[in-house]
C-alpha atoms as a PDB file:
ATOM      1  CA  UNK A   1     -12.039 -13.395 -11.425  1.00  0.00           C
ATOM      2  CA  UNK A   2     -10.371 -11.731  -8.122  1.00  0.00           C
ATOM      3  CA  UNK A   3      -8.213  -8.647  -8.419  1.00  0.00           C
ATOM      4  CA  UNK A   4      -5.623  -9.089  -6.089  1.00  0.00           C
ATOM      5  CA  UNK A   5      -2.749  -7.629  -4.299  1.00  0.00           C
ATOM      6  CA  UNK A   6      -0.316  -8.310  -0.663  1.00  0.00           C
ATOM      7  CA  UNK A   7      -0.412  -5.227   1.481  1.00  0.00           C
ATOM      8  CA  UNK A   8      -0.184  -4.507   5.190  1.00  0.00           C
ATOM      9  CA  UNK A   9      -2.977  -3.146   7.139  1.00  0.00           C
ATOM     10  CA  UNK A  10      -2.452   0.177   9.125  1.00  0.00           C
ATOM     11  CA  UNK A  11      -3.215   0.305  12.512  1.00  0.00           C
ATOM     12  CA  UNK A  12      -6.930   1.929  13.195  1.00  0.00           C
ATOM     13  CA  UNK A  13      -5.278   5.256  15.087  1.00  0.00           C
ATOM     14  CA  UNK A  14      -2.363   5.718  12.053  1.00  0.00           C
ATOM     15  CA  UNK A  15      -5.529   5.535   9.420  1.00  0.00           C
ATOM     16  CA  UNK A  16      -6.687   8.857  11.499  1.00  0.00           C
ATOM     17  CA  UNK A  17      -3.880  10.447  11.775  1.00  0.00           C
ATOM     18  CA  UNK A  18      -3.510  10.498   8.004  1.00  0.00           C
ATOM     19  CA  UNK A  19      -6.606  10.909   7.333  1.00  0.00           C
ATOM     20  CA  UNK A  20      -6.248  14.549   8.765  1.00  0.00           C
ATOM     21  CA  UNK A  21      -3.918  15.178   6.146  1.00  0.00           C
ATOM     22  CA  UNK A  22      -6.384  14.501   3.284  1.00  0.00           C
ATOM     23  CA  UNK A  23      -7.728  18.357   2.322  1.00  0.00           C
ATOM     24  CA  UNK A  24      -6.514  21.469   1.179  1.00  0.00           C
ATOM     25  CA  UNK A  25      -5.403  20.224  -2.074  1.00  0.00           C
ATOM     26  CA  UNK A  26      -7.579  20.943  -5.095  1.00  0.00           C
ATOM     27  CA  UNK A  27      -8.318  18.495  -7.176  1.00  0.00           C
ATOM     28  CA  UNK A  28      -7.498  15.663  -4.808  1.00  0.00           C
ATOM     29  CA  UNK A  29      -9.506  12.691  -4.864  1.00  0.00           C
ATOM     30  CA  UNK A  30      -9.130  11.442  -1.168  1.00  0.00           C
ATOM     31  CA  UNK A  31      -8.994   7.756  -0.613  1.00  0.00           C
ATOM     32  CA  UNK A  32     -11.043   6.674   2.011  1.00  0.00           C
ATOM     33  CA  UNK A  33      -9.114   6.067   5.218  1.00  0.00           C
ATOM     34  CA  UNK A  34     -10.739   2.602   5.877  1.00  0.00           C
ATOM     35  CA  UNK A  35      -8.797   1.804   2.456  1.00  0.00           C
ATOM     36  CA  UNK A  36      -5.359   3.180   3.595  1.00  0.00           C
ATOM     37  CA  UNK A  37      -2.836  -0.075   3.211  1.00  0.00           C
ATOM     38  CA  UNK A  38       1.038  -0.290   2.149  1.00  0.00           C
ATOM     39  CA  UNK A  39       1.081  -2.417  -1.049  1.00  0.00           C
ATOM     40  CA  UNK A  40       3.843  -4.929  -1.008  1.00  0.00           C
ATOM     41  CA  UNK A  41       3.019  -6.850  -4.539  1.00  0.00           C
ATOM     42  CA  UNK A  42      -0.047  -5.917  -7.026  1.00  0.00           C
ATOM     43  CA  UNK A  43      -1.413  -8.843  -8.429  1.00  0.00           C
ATOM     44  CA  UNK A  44      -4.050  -8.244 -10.664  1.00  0.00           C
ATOM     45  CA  UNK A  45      -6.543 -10.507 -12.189  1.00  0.00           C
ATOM     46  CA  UNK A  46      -6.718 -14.203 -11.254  1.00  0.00           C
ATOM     47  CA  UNK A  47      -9.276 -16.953 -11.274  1.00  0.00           C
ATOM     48  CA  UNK A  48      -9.728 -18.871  -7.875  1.00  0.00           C
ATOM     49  CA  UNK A  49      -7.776 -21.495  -8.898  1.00  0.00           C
ATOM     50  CA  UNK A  50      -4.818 -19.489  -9.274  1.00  0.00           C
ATOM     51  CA  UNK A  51      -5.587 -17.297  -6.049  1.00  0.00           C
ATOM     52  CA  UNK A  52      -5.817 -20.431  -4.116  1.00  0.00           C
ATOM     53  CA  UNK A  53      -1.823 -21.359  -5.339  1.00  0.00           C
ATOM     54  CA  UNK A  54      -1.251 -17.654  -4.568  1.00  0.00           C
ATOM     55  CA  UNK A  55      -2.424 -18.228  -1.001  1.00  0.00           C
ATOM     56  CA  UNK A  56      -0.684 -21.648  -0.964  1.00  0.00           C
ATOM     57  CA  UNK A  57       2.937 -19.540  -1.953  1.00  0.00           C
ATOM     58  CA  UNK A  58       2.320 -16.760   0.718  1.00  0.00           C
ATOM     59  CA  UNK A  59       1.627 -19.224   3.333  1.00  0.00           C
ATOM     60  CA  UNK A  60       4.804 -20.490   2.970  1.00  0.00           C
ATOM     61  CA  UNK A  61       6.801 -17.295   3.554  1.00  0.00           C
ATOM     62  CA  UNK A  62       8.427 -17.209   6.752  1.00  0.00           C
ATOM     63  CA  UNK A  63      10.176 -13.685   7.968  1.00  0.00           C
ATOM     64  CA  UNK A  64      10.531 -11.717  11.338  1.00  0.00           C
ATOM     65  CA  UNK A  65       7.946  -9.069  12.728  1.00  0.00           C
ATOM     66  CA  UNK A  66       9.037  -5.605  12.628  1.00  0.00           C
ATOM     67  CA  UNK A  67       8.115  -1.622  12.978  1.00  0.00           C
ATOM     68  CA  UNK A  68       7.754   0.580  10.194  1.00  0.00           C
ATOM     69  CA  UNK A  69       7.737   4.604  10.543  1.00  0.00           C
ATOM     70  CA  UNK A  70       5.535   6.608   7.727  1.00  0.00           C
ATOM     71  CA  UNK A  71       7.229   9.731   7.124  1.00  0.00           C
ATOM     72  CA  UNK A  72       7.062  12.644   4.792  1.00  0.00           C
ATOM     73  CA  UNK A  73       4.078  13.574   1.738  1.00  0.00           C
ATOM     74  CA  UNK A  74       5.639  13.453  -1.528  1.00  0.00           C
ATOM     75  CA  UNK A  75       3.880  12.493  -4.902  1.00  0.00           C
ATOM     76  CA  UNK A  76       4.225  10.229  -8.199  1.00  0.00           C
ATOM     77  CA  UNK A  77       4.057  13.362 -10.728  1.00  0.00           C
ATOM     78  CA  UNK A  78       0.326  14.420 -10.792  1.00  0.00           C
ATOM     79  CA  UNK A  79      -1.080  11.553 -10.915  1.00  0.00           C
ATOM     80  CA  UNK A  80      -0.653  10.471  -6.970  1.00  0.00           C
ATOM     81  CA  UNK A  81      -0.266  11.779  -3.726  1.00  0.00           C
ATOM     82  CA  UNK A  82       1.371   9.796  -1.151  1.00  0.00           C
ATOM     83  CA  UNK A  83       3.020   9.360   2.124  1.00  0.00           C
ATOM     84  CA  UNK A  84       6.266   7.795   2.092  1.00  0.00           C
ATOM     85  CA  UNK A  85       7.683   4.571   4.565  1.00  0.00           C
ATOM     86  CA  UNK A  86      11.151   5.351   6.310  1.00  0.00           C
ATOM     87  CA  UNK A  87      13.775   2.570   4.586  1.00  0.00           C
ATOM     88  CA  UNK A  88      13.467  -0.468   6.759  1.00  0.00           C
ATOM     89  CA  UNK A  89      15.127  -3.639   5.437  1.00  0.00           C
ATOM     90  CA  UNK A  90      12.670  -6.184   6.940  1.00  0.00           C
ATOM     91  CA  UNK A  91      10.155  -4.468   4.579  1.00  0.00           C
ATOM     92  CA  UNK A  92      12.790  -5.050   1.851  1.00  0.00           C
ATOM     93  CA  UNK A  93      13.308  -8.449   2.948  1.00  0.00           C
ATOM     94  CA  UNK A  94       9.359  -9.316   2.710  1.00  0.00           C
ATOM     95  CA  UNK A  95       8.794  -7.317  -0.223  1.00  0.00           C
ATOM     96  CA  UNK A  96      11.156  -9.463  -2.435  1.00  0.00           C
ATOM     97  CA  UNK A  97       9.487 -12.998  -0.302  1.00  0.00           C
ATOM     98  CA  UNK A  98       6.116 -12.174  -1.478  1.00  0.00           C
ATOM     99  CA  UNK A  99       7.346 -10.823  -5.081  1.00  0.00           C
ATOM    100  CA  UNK A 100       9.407 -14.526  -5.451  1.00  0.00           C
ATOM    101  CA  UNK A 101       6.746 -16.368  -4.285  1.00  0.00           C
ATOM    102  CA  UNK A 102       4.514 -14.846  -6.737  1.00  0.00           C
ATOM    103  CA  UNK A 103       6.695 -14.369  -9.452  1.00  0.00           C
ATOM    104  CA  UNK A 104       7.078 -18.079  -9.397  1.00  0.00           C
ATOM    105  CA  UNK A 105       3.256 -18.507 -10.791  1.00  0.00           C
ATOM    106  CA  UNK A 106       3.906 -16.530 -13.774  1.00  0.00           C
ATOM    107  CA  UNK A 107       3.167 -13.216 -12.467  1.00  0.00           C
ATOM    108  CA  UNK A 108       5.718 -10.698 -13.125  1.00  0.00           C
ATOM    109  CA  UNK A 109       7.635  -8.502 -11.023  1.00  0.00           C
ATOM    110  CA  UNK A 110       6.925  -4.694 -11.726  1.00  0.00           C
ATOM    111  CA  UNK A 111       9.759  -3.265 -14.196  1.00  0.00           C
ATOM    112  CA  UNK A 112       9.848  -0.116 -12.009  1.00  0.00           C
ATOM    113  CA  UNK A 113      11.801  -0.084  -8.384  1.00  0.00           C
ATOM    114  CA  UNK A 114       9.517  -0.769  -5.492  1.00  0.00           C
ATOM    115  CA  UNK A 115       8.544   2.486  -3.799  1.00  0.00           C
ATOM    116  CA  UNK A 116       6.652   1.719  -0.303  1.00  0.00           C
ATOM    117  CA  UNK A 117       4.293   4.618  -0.084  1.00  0.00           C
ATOM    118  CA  UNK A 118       0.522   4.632   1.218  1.00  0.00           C
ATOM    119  CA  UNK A 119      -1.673   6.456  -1.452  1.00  0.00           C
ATOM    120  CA  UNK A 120      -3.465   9.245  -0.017  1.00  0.00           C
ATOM    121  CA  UNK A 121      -5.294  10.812  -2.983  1.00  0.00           C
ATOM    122  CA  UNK A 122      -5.914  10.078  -6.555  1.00  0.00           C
ATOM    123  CA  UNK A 123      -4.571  13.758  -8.116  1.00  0.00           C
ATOM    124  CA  UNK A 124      -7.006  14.917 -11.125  1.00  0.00           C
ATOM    125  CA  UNK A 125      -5.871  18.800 -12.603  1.00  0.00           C
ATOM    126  CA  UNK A 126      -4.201  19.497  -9.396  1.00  0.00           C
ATOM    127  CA  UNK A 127      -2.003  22.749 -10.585  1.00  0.00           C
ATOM    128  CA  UNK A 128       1.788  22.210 -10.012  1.00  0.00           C
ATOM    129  CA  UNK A 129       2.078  25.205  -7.497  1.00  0.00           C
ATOM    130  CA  UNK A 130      -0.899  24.113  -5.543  1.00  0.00           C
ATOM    131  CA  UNK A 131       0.856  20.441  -4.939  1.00  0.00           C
ATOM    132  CA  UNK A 132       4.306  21.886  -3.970  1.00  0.00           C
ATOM    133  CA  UNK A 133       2.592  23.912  -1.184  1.00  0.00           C
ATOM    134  CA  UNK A 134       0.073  21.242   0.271  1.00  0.00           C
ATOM    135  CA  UNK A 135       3.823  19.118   0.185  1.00  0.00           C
ATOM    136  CA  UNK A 136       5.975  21.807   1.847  1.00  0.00           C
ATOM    137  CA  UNK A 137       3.338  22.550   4.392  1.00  0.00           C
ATOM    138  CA  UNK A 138       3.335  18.550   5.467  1.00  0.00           C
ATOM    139  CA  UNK A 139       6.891  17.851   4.688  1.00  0.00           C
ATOM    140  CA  UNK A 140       7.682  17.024   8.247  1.00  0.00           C
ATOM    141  CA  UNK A 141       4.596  14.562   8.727  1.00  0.00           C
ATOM    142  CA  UNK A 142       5.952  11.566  10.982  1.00  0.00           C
ATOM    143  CA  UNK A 143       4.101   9.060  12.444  1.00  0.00           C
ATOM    144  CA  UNK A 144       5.549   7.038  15.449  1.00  0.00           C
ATOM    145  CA  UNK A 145       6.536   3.354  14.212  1.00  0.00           C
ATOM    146  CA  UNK A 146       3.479   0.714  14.313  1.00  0.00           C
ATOM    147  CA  UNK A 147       4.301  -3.624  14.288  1.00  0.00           C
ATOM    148  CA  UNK A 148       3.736  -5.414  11.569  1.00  0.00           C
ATOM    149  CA  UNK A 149       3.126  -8.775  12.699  1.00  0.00           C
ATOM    150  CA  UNK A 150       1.012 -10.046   9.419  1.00  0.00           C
ATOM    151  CA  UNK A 151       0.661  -9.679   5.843  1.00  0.00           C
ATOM    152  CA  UNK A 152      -2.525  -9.864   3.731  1.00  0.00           C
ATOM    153  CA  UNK A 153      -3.840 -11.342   0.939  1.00  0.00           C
ATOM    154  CA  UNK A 154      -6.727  -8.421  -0.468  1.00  0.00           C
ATOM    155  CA  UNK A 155      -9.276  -9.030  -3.353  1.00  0.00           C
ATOM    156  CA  UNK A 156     -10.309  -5.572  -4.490  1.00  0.00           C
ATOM    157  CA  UNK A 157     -13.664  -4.851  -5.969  1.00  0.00           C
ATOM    158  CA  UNK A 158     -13.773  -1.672  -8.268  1.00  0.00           C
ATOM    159  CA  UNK A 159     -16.672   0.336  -8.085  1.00  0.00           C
ATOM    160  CA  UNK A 160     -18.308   4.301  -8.853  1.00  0.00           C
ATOM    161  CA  UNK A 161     -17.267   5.336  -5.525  1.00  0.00           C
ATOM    162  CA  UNK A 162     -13.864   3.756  -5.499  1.00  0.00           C
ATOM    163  CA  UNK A 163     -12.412   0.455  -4.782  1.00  0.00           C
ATOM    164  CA  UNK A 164     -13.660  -1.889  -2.275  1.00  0.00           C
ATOM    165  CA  UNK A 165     -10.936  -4.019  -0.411  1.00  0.00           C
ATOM    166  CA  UNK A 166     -11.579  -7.209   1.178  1.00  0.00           C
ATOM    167  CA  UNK A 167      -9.104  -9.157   3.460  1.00  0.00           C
ATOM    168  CA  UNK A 168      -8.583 -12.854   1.711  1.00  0.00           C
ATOM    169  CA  UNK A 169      -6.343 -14.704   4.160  1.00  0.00           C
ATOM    170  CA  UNK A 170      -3.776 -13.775   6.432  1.00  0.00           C
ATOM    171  CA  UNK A 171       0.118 -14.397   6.722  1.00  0.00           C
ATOM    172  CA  UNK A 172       1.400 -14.011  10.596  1.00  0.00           C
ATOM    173  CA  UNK A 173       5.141 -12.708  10.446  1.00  0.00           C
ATOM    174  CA  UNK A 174       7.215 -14.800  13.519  1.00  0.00           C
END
């Protein structure tokens, strides 16, 4: 069984930059940087047969390249800590692709509104006051906009340490 998910890779130099912001929170559990990714559609479990008409369905999806600006830290109660995508309706527009395309297998869409974000910490007894000061003190973060030219299928492998991601196949954007 593969657990899956479609995300789109950051570019090496955007993983650094946010990977400065991952400290001065307390009970943060820092992803890894190499892991950083912006979800479009989670998966879950699947047997290759099944991943292989997954791949078959995103191979099919044809939409235009595009930029996409991270901007601002904000966080999923305390839970998650994340930073947010500026709205950008080509990310829209390939969000709902992939979600058809896989919704059409029998996997169903997520009940709850899709929220681009890139997680940057797991949150574990982080106090309420400590979180609204690490987010007012990055607030502002903005990253200059980066192409997304492809889309990936990623099997990911959970271990002790955290999860391991590994690129499946990839979907070029026109």
């Amino acid at each position: 069984m593969l657990r899956l998910f479609v995300g789109i890779e950051l570019p090496p130099a955007l993983k650094l930059q946010l990977s400065l912001l991952a400290a001065g929170l307390p009970g943060a559990k820092w992803v890894d940087p190499g892991n950083y990714h912006l979800t479009l559609r989670f998966i879950g479990e699947t047997d290759e047969g099944e991943a292989a008409d997954i791949h078959d369905a995103l191979a099919k999806i044809r939409a235009p390249r595009f930029a996409l600006s991270l901007a601002t830290v904000g966080h999923f109660g305390l839970r998650q800590l994340w930073v947010g995508v500026e709205r950008s309706p080509a990310l829209a527009h390939l969000h709902e692709l992939v979600d058809k395309a896989v919704s059409r297998l029998g996997h169903e869409s997520e009940e709850r509104r899709y929220t681009p974000h890139v997680t940057l910490a797991r949150l574990r007894g982080t106090s309420p006051g400590k979180l609204q000061q690490y987010i007012g003190a990055h607030a502002l973060f903005r990253a200059d906009p980066f192409p997304v030219e492809h889309f990936d299928l990623i099997a990911s492998y959970l271990t002790k340490s955290g999860a391991i991601y590994e690129d499946q196949a990839n979907y070029a954007l026109r």
